[in-house]
Protein backbone atom coordinates (compact mmCIF):
# COMPACT_ATOMS: atom_id res chain seq x y z
CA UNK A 1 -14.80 -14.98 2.99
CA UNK A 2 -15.88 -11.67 2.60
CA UNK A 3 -17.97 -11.12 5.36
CA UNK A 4 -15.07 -12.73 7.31
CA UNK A 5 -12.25 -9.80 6.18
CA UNK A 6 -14.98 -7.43 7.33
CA UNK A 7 -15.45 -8.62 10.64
CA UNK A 8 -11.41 -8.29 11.42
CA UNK A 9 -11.00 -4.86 9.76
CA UNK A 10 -14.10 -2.98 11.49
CA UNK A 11 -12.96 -4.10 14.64
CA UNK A 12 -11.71 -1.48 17.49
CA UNK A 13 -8.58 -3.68 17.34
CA UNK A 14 -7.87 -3.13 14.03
CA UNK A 15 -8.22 0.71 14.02
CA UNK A 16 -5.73 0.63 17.00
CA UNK A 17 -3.34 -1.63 14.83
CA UNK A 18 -3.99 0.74 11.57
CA UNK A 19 -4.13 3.86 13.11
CA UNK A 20 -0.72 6.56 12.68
CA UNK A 21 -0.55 6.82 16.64
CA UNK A 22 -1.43 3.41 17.79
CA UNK A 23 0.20 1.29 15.18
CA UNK A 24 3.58 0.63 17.05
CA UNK A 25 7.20 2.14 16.59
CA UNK A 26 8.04 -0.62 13.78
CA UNK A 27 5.74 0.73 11.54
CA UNK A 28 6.23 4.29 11.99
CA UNK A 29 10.14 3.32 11.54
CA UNK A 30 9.70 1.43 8.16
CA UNK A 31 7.37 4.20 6.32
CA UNK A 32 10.19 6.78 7.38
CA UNK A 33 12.92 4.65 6.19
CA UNK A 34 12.56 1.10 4.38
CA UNK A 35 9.00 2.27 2.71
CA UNK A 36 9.81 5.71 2.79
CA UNK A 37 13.02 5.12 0.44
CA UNK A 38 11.16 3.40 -2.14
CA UNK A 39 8.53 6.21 -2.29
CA UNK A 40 11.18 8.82 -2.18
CA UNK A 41 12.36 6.65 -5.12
CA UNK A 42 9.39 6.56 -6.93
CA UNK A 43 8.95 10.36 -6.92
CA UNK A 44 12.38 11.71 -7.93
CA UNK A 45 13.44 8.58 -10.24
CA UNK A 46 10.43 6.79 -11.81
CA UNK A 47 7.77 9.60 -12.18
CA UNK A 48 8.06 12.21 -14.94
CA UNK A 49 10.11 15.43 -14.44
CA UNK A 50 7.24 17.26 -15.28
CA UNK A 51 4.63 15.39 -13.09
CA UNK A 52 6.67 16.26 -9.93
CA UNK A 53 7.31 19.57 -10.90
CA UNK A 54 3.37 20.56 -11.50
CA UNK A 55 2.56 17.91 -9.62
CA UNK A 56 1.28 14.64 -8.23
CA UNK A 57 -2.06 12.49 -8.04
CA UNK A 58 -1.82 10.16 -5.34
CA UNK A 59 -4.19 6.70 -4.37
CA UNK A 60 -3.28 4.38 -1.84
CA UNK A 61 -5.78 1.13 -2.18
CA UNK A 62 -6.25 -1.13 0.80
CA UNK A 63 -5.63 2.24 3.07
CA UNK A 64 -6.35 1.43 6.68
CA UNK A 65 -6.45 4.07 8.61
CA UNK A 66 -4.57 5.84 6.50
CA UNK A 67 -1.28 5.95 8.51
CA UNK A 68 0.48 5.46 4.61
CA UNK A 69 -1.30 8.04 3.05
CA UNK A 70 -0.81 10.60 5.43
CA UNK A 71 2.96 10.28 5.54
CA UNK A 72 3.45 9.95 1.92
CA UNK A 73 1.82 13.33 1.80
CA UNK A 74 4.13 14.84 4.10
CA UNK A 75 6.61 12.97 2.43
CA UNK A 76 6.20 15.41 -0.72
CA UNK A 77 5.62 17.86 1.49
CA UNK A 78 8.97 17.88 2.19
CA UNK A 79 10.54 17.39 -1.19
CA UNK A 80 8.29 20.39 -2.13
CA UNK A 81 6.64 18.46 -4.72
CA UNK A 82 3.28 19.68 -5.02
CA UNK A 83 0.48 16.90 -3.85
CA UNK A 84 -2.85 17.92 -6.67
CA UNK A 85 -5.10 15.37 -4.89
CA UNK A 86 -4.41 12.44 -2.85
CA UNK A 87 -7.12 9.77 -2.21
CA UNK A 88 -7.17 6.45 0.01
CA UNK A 89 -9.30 4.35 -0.02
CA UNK A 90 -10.39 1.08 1.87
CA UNK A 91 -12.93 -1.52 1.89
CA UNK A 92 -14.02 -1.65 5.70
CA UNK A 93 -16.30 2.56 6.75
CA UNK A 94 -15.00 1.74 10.09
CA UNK A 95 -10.96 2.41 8.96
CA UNK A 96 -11.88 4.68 6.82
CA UNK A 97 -13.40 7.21 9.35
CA UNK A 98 -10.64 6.69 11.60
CA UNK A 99 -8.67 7.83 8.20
CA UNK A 100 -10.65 10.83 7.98
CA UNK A 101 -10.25 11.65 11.77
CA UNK A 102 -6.22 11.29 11.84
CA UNK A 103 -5.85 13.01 8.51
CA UNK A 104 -7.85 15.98 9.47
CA UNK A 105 -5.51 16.04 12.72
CA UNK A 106 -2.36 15.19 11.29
CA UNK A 107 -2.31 17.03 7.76
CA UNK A 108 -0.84 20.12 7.46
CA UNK A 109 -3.39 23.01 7.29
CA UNK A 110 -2.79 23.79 3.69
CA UNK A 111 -3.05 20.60 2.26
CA UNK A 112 -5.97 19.16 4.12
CA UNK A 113 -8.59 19.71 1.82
CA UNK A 114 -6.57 17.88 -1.02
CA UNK A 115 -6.51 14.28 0.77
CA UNK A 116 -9.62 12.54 0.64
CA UNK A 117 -10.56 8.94 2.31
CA UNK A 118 -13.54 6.71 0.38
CA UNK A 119 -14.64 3.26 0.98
CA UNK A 120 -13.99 1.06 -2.05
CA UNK A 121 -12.98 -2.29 -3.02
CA UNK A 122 -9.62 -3.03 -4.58
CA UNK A 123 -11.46 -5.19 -7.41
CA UNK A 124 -13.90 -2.85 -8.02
CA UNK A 125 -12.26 0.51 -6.90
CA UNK A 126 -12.81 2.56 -9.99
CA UNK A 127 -17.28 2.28 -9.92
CA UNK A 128 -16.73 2.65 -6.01
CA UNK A 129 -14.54 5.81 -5.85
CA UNK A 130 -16.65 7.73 -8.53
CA UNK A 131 -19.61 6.73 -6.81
CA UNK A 132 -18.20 8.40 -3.37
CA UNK A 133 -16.65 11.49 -5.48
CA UNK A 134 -19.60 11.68 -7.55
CA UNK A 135 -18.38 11.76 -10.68
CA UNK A 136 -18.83 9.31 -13.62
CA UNK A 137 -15.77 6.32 -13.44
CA UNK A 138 -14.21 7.44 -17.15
CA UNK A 139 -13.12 10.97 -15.55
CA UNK A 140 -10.85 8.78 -13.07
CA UNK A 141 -9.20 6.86 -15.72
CA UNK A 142 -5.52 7.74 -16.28
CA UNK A 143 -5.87 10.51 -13.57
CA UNK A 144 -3.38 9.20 -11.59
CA UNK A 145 0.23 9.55 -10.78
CA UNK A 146 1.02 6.85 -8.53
CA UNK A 147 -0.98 4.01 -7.20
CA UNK A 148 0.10 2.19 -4.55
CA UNK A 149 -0.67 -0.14 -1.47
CA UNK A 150 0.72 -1.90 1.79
CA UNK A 151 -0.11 -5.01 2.90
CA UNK A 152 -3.44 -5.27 1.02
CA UNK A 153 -2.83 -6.75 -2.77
CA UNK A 154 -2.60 -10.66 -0.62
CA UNK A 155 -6.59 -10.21 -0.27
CA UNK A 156 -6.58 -9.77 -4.25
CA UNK A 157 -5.31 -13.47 -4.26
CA UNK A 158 -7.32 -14.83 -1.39
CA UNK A 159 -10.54 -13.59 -2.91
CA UNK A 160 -9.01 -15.28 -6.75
CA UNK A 161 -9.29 -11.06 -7.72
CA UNK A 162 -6.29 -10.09 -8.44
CA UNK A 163 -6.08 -9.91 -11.72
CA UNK A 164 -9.52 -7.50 -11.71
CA UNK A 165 -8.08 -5.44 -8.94
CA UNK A 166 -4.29 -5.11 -11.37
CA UNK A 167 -6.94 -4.05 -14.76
CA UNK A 168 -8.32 -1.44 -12.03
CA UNK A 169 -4.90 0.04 -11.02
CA UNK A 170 -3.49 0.05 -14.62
CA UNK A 171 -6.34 1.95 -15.70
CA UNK A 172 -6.58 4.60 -13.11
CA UNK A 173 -2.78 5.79 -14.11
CA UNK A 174 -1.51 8.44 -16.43
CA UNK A 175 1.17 6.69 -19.00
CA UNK A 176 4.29 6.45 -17.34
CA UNK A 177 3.06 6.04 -13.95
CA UNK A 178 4.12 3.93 -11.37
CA UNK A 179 2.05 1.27 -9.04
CA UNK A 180 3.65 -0.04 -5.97
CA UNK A 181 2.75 -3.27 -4.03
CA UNK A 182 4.53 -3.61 -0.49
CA UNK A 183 3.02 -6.94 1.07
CA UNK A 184 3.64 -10.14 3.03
CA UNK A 185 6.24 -12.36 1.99
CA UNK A 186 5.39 -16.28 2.61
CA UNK A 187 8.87 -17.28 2.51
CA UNK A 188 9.59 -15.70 5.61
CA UNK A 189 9.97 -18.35 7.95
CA UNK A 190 8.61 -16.75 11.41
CA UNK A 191 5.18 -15.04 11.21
CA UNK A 192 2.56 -15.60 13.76
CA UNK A 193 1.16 -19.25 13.72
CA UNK A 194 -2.05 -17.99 12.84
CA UNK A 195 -0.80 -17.29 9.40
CA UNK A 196 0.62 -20.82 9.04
CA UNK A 197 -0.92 -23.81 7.19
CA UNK A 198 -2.97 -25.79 8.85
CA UNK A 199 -4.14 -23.00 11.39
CA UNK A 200 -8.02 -22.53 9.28
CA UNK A 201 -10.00 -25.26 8.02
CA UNK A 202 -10.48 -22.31 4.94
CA UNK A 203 -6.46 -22.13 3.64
CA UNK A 204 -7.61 -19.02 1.41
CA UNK A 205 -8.14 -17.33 4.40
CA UNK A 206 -4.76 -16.77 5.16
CA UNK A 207 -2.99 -17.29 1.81
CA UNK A 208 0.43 -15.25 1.46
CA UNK A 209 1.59 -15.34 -2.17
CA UNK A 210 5.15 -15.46 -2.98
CA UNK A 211 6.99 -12.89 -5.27
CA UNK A 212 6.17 -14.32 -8.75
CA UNK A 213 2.43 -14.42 -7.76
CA UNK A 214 2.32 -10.41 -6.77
CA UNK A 215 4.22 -9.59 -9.83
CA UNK A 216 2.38 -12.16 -12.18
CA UNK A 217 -1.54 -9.76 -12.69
CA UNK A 218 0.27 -6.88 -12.87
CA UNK A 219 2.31 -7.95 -16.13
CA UNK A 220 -0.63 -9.89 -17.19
CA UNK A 221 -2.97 -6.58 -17.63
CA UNK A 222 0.44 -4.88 -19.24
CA UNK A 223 2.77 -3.25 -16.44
CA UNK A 224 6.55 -3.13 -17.33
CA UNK A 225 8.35 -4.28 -14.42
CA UNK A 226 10.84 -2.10 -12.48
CA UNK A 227 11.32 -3.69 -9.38
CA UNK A 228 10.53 -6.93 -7.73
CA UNK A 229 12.18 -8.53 -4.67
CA UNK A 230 11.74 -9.50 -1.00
CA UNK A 231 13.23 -6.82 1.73
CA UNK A 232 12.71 -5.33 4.78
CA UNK A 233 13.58 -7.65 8.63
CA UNK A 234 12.31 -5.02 10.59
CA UNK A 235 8.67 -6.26 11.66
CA UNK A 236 5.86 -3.71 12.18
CA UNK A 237 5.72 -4.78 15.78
CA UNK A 238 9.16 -3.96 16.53
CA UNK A 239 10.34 -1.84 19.39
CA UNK A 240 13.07 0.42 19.47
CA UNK A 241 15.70 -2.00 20.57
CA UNK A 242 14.20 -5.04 17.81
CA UNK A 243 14.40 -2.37 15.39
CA UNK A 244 17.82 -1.00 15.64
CA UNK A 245 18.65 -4.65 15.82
CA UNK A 246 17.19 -6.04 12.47
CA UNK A 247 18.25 -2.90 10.55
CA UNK A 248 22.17 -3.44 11.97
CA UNK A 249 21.28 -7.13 10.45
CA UNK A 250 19.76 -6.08 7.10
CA UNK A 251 23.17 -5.66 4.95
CA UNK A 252 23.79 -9.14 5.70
CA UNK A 253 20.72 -11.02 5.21
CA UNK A 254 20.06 -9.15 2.28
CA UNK A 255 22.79 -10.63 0.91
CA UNK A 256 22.79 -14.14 2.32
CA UNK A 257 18.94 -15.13 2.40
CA UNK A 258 17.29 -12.07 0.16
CA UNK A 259 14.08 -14.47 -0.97
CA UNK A 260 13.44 -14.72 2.67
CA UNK A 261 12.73 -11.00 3.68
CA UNK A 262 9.74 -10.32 5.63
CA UNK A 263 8.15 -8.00 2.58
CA UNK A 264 7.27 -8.74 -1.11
CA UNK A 265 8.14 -5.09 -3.40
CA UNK A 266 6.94 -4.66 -7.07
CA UNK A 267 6.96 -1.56 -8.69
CA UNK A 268 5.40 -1.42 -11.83
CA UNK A 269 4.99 1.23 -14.86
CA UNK A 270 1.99 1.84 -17.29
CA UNK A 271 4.31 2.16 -20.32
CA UNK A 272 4.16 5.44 -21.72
């Protein structure tokens, strides 16, 4: 199974699909408003007064090219909260050097040299970015600020990892930091057909977990719970037009059919 995530994410298509300019106006539209609230959230409600004011360590896991990252630095940028170091990290070289190439293009001069793409596993991410930093695994422990990912923590659970790749995340952050886990929702009636049952003579392949199976590994290795719930109808192929559309729509089907948003949220805290 392994072999077959690599093949689709060091593909050319995939670093068109991942990539900050070639990813499509729906995705650009959600980091800067439906993901780009809950980070803005994170920072100024659930982080530490004092960790945004001297601030932040930042690790996106399952990075892509990046395209997450990079805003969420610009993101603080913006709030003038001070970015310390921010790291992504991904298991496919291919993404990651297309992370590299749009970061050093996109970042703003000054902060450059403080965002920093590795390859490394999500179950294994701790021995894999110390390796690629060079430094020995305890000195990243509790290090971290927030800890977060897009579309990525599903693999955990297709690969029966998840609960490895949760221990990892708890211990890379500080007390009273925050991991968040945007991902696929299998509720949601209309994905692609080549995400539905019956599509892959290997189901694990293209397993979507529900909401109680994201937030279940992180309170098994100890998390305390701040959000979960299903959101977002806007899908990251949406054009202008779709867009505009499925936001109008959102205030109503959030409140009609909420379990069926497109999107699975958990934020989680290490308890202080």
């Amino acid at each position: 199974m392994t072999d077959v995530f690599l093949d689709e994410y060091t593909a050319d298509e995939a670093v068109q699909r991942y990539g900050t300019d070639t990813a499509g106006y729906g995705v650009n539209y959600l980091m800067e408003h439906d993901y780009g609230r809950i980070y803005r959230r994170v920072l100024t409600q659930y982080l530490p007064a004092s960790v945004t004011r001297n601030g932040v360590r930042l690790l996106e896991f399952g990075c892509g090219a990046g395209m997450n990252l990079i805003h969420l630095v610009g993101l603080t940028e913006s709030a003038k909260i001070p970015v310390v170091k921010a790291y992504g990290t991904d298991f496919s070289p291919k993404l990651i050097e297309a992370a590299r190439t749009d970061s050093a293009r996109i970042v703003k001069a000054g902060s450059r040299d403080r965002v920093e793409f590795l390859v490394a596993r999500n179950e294994t991410i701790v021995d894999d970015m110390a390796a690629g930093i060079g430094v020995a695994p305890k000195s990243l422990l509790g290090s971290f600020n927030v800890v977060f990912g897009v579309n990525t923590f599903r693999y955990c659970h297709r690969m029966k990892k998840e609960v490895e790749s949760a221990q990892q995340f708890y211990d890379l952050l500080a007390p009273g930091s925050v991991c968040v886990v945007i991902d696929m929702n299998s509720q949601f009636p209309f994905f692609r057909s080549k995400l539905r049952p019956g599509q892959y003579s290997d189901e694990s392949e293209v397993y979507i977990p529900v909401l109680e199976e994201y937030v279940r590994p992180l309170k098994t290795v100890g998390f305390e719970i701040l959000e979960a719930r299903n959101f977002c109808w806007v899908p990251h192929s949406a054009g202008p037009a779709l867009s505009r559309i499925c936001t109008a729509l959102t205030p109503l089907l959030d409140t009609v059919i909420p379990r069926y948003g497109m999107r699975s949220l958990v934020v989680a805290r290490r308890p202080a």
